[in-house]
C-alpha atoms as a PDB file:
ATOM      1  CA  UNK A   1       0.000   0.000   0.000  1.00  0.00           C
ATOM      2  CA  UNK A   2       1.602   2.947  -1.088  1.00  0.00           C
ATOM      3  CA  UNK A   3       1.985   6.111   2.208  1.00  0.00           C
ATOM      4  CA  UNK A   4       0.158   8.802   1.734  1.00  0.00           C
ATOM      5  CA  UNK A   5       1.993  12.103   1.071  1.00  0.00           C
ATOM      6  CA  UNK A   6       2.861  14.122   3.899  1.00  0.00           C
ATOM      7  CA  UNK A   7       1.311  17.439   3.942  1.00  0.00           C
ATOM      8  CA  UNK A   8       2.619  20.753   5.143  1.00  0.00           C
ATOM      9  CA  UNK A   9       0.661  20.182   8.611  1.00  0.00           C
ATOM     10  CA  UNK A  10       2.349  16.704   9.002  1.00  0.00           C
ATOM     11  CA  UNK A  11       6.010  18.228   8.522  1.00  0.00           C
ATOM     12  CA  UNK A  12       4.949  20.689  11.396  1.00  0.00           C
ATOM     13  CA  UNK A  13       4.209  17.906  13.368  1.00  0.00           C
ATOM     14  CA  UNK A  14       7.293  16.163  13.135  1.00  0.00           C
ATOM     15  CA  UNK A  15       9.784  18.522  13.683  1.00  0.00           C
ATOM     16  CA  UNK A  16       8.349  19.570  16.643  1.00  0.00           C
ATOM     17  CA  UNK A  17       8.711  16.032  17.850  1.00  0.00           C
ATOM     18  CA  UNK A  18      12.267  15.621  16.452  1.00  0.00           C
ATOM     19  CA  UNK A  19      13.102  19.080  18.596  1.00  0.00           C
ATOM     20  CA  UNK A  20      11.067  17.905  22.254  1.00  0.00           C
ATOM     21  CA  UNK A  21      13.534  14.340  21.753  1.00  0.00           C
ATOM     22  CA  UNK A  22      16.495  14.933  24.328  1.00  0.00           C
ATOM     23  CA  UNK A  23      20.092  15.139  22.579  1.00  0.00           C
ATOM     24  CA  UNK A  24      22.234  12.103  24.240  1.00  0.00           C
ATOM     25  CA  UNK A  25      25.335  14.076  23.434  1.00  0.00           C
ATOM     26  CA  UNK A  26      24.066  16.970  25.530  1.00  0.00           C
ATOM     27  CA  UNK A  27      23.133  15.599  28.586  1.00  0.00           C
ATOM     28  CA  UNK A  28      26.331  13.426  28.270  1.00  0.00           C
ATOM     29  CA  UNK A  29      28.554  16.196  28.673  1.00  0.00           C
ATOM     30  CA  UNK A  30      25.884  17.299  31.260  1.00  0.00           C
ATOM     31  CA  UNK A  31      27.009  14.251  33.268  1.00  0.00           C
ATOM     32  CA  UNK A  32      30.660  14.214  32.765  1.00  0.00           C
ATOM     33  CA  UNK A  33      31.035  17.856  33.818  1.00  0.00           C
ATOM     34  CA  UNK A  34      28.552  16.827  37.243  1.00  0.00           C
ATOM     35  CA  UNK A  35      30.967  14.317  37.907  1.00  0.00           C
ATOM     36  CA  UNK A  36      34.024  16.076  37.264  1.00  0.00           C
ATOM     37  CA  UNK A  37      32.640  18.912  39.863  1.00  0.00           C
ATOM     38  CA  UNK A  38      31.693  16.009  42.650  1.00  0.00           C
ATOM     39  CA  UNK A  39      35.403  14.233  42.137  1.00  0.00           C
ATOM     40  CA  UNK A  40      36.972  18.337  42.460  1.00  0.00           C
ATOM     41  CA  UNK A  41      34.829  18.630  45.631  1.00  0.00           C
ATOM     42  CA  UNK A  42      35.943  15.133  47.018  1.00  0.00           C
ATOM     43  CA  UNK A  43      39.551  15.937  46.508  1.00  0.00           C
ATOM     44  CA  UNK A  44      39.238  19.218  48.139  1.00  0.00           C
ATOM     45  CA  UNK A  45      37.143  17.823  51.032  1.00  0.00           C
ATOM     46  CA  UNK A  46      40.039  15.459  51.448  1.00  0.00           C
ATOM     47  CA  UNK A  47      42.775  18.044  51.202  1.00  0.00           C
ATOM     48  CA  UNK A  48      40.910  19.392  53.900  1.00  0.00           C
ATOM     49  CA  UNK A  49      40.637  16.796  56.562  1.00  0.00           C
ATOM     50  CA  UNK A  50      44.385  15.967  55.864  1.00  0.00           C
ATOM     51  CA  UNK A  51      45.565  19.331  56.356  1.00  0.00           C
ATOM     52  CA  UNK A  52      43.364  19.378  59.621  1.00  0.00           C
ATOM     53  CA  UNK A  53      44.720  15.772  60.494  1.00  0.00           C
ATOM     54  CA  UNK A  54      48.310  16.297  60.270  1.00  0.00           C
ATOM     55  CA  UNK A  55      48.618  19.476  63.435  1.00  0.00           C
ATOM     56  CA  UNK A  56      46.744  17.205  65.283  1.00  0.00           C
ATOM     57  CA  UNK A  57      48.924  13.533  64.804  1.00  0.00           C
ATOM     58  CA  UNK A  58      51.934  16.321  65.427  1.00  0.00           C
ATOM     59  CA  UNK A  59      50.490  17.513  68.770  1.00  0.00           C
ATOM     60  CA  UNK A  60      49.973  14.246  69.789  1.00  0.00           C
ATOM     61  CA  UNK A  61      53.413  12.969  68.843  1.00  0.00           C
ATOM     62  CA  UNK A  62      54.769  16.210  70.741  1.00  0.00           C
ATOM     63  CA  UNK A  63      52.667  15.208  73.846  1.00  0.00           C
ATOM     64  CA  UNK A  64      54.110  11.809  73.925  1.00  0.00           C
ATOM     65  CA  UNK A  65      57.512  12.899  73.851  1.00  0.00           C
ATOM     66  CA  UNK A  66      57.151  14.884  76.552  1.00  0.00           C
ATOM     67  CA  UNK A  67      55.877  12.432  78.611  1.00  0.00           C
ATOM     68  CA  UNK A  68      57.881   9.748  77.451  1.00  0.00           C
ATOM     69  CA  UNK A  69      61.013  12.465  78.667  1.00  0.00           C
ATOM     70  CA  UNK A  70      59.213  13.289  82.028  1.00  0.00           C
ATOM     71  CA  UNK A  71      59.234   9.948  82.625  1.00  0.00           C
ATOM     72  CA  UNK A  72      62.724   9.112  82.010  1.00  0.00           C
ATOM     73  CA  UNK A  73      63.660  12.422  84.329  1.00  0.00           C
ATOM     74  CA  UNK A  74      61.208  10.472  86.563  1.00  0.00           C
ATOM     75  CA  UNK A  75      62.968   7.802  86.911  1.00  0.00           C
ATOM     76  CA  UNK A  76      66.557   9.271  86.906  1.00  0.00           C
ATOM     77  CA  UNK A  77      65.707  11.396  90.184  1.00  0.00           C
ATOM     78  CA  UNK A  78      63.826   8.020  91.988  1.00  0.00           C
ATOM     79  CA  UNK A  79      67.503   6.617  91.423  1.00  0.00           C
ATOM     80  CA  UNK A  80      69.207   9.573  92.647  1.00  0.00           C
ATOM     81  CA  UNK A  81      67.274   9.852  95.551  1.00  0.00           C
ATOM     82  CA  UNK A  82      67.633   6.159  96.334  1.00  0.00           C
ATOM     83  CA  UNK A  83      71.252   6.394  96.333  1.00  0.00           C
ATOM     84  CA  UNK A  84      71.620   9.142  98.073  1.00  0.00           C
ATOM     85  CA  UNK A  85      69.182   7.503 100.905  1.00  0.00           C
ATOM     86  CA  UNK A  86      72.008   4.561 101.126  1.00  0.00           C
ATOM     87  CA  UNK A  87      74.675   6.428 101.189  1.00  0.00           C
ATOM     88  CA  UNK A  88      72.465   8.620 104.005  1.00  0.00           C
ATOM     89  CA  UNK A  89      71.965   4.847 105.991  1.00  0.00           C
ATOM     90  CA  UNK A  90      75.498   4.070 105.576  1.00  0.00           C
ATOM     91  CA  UNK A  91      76.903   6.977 106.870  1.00  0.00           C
ATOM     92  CA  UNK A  92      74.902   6.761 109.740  1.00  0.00           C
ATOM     93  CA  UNK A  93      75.542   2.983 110.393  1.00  0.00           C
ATOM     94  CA  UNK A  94      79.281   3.801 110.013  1.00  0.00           C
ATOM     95  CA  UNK A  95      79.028   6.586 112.183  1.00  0.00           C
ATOM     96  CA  UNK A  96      76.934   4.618 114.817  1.00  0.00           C
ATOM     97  CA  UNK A  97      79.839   1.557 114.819  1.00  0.00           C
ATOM     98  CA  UNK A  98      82.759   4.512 114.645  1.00  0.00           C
ATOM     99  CA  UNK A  99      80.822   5.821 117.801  1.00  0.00           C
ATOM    100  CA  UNK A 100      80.547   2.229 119.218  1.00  0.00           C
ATOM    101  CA  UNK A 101      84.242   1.446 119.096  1.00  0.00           C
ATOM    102  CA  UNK A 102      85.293   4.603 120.409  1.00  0.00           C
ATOM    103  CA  UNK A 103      82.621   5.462 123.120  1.00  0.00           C
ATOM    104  CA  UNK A 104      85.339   4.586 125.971  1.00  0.00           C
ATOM    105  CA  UNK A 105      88.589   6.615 124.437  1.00  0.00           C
ATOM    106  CA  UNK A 106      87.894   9.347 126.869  1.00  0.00           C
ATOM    107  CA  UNK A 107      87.559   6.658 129.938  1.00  0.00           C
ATOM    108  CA  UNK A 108      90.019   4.467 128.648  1.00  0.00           C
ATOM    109  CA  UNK A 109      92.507   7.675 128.756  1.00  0.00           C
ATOM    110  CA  UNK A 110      91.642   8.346 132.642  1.00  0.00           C
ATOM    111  CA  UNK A 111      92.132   4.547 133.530  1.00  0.00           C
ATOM    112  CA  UNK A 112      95.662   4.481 131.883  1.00  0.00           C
ATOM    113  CA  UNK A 113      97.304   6.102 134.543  1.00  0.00           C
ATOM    114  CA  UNK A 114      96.068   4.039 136.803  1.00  0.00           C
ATOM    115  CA  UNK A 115      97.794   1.258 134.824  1.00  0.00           C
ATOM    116  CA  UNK A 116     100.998   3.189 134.567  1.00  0.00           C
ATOM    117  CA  UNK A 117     101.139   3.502 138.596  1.00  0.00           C
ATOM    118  CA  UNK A 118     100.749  -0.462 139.201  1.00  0.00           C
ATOM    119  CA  UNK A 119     103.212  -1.112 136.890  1.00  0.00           C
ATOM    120  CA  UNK A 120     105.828   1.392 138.069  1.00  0.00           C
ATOM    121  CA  UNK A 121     105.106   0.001 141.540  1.00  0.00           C
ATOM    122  CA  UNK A 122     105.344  -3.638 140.373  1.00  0.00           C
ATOM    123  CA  UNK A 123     108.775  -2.746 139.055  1.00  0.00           C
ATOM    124  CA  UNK A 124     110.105  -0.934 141.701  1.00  0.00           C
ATOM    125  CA  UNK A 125     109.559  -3.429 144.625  1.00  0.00           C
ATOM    126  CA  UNK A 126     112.145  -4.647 146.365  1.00  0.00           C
ATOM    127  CA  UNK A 127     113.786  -7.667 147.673  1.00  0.00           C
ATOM    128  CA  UNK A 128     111.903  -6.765 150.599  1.00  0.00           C
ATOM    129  CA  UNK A 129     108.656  -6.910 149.499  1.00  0.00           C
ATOM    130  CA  UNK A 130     106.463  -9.845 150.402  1.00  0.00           C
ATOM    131  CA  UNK A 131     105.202 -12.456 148.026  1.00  0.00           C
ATOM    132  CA  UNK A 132     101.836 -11.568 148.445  1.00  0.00           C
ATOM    133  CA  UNK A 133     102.184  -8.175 148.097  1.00  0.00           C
ATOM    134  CA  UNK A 134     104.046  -8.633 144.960  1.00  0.00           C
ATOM    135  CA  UNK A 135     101.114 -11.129 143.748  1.00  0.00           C
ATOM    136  CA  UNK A 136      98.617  -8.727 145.008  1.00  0.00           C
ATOM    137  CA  UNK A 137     100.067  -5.882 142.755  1.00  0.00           C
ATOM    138  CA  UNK A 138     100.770  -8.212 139.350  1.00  0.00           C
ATOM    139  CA  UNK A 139      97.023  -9.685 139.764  1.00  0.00           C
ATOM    140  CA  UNK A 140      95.584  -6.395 140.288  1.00  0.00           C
ATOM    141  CA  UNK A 141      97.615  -5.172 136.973  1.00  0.00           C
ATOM    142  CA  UNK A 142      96.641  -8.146 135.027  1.00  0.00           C
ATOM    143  CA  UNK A 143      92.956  -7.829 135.876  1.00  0.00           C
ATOM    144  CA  UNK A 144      92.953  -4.445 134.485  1.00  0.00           C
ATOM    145  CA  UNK A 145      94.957  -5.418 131.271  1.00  0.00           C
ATOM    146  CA  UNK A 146      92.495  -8.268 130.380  1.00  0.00           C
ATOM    147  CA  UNK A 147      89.503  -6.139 131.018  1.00  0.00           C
ATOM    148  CA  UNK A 148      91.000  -2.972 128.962  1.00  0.00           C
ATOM    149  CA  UNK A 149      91.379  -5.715 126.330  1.00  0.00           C
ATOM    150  CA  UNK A 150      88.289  -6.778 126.284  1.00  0.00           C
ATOM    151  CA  UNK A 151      87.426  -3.426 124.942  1.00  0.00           C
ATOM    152  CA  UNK A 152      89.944  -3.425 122.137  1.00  0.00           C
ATOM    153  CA  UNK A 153      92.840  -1.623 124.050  1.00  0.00           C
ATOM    154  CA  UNK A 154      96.254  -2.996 123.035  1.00  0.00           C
ATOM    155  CA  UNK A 155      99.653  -1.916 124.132  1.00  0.00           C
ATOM    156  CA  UNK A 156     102.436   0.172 122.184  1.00  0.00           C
ATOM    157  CA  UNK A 157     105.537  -1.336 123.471  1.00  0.00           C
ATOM    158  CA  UNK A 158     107.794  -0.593 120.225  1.00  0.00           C
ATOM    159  CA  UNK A 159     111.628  -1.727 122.151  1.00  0.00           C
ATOM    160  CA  UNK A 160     114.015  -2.309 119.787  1.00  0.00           C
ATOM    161  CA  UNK A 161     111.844  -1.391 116.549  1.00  0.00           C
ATOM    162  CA  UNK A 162     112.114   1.492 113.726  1.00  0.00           C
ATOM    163  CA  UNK A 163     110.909   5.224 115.323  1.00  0.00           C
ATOM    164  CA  UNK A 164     107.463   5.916 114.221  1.00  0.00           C
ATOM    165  CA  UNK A 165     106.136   9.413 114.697  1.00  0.00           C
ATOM    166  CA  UNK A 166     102.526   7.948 113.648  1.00  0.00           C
ATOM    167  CA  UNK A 167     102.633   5.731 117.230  1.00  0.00           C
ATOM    168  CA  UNK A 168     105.327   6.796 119.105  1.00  0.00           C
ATOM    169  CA  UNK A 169     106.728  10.272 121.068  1.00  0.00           C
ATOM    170  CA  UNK A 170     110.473  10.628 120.667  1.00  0.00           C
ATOM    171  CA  UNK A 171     111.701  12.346 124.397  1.00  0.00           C
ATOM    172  CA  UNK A 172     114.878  12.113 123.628  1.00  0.00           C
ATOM    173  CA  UNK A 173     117.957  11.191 120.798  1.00  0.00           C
ATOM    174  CA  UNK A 174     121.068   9.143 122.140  1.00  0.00           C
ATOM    175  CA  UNK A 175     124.153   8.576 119.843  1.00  0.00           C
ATOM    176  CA  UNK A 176     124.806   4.671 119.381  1.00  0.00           C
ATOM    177  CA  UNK A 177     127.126   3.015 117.640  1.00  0.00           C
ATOM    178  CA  UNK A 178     126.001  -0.643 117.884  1.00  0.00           C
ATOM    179  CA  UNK A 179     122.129  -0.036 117.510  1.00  0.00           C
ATOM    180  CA  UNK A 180     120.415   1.516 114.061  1.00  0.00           C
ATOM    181  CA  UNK A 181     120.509   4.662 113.891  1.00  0.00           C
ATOM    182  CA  UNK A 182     116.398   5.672 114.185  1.00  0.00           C
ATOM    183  CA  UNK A 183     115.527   3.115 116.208  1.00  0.00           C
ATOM    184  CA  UNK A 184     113.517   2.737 119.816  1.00  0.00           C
ATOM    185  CA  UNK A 185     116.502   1.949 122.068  1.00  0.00           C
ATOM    186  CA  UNK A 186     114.096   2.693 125.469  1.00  0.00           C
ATOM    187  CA  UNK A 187     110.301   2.918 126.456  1.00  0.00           C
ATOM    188  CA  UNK A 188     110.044   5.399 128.761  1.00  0.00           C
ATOM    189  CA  UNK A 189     105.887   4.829 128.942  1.00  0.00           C
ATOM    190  CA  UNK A 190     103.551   2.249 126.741  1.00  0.00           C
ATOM    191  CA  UNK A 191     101.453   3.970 124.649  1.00  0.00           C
ATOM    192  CA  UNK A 192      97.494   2.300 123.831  1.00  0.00           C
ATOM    193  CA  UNK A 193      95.215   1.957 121.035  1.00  0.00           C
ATOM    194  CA  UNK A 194      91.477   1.493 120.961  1.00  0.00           C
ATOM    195  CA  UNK A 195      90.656  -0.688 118.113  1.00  0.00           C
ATOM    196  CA  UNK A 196      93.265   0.512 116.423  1.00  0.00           C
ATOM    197  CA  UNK A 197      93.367   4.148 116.897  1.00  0.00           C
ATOM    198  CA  UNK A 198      95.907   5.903 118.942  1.00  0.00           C
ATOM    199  CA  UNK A 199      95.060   7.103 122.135  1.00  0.00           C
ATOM    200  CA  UNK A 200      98.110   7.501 123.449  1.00  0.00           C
ATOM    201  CA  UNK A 201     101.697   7.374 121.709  1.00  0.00           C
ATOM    202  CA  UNK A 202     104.419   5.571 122.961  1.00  0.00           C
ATOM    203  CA  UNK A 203     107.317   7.794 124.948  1.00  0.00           C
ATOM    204  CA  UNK A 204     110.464   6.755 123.912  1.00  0.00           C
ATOM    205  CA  UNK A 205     114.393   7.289 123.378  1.00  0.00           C
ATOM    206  CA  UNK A 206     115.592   7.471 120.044  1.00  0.00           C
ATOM    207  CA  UNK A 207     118.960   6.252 119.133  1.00  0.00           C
ATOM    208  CA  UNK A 208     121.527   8.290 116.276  1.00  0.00           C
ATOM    209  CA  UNK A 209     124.388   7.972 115.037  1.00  0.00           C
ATOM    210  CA  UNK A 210     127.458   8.182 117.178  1.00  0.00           C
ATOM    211  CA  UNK A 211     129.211  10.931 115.185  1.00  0.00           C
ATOM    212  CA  UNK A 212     126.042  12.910 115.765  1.00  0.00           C
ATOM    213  CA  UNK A 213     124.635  13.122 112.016  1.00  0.00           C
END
């Protein structure tokens, strides 16, 4: 069947249709440029929160390094102070012992006398003197020896040995020929030590040579 010509009317018609179709090319660059705008926005709103992110990670990372420091000063001063507090307790337990030892050095200097006398008078008894007297004296001597002793008092009795100004109290020099020049040829009085400190030096005579030098 053949179509029936189109008249003037009909053309109208159809390009009015043709121009209310929607162009796919148009709206296709619509699109693209929609999402080029949303992907721009995106990447800023990313910039964004990074450039926000990053002070903040920083002041965190400073924070912990401070603390991370405090506590190592922390701990540095806790040592300190712990040393310090047992070398505190040490002192003082050295002190108390030094104190313990030498408690008696002013009582053990009054009593020495005493021991000088009973010796002198031990030596200087006579052929006269009784036995018992005699044993009396030496017994009363030796009782006070062992209990000074018992306290950590020794005798200084240097005869015969090298002059030491540390322990002993030269009273006088004598030339001799036949003894060592600088040497302890008499004890005039014993000295004493209390657990080995000096209380009292040693007198004594000090030999030198016999030419004098």
């Amino acid at each position: 069947m053949a179509k029936d010509p189109q008249t003037p009317l009909d053309e109208e018609l159809e390009r009015a249709e043709q121009d209310a179709e929607p162009q796919p090319e148009t709206l296709e660059g619509q699109l693209d440029e929609a999402d080029a705008s949303e992907l721009a926005a995106a990447d800023e709103a990313a910039s964004d929160a990074e450039a926000m992110a990053d002070p903040e990670a920083d002041v965190l990372a400073a924070k912990v390094e401070e603390l991370e420091q405090a506590l190592t000063e922390a701990k540095d001063q806790a040592l300190r102070e712990a040393a310090e507090a047992q070398n505190v307790r040490r002192r003082a337990e050295h002190d108390i012992d030094k104190a313990r030892k030498f408690a008696l050095e002013k009582f053990v200097k009054e009593l020495l006398p005493v021991v000088d006398s009973l010796e002198k008078a031990l030596e200087s008894m006579g052929e006269d003197a009784s036995e018992v007297h005699r044993e009396g004296v030496s017994m009363t001597l030796k009782l006070q020896l062992d209990t000074l002793g018992k306290f950590g008092v020794e005798a200084v009795e240097p005869q015969g040995e090298p002059f030491d100004p540390q322990y002993h109290e030269a009273m006088a020099m004598v030339p001799k020929a036949d003894v060592e020049p600088n040497s302890v040829i008499e004890v005039m009085q014993k000295g004493y030590l209390l657990n080995g400190r000096l209380v009292r030096p040693a007198m004594v005579v000090v030999s030198q040579a016999a030419n004098g030098g």
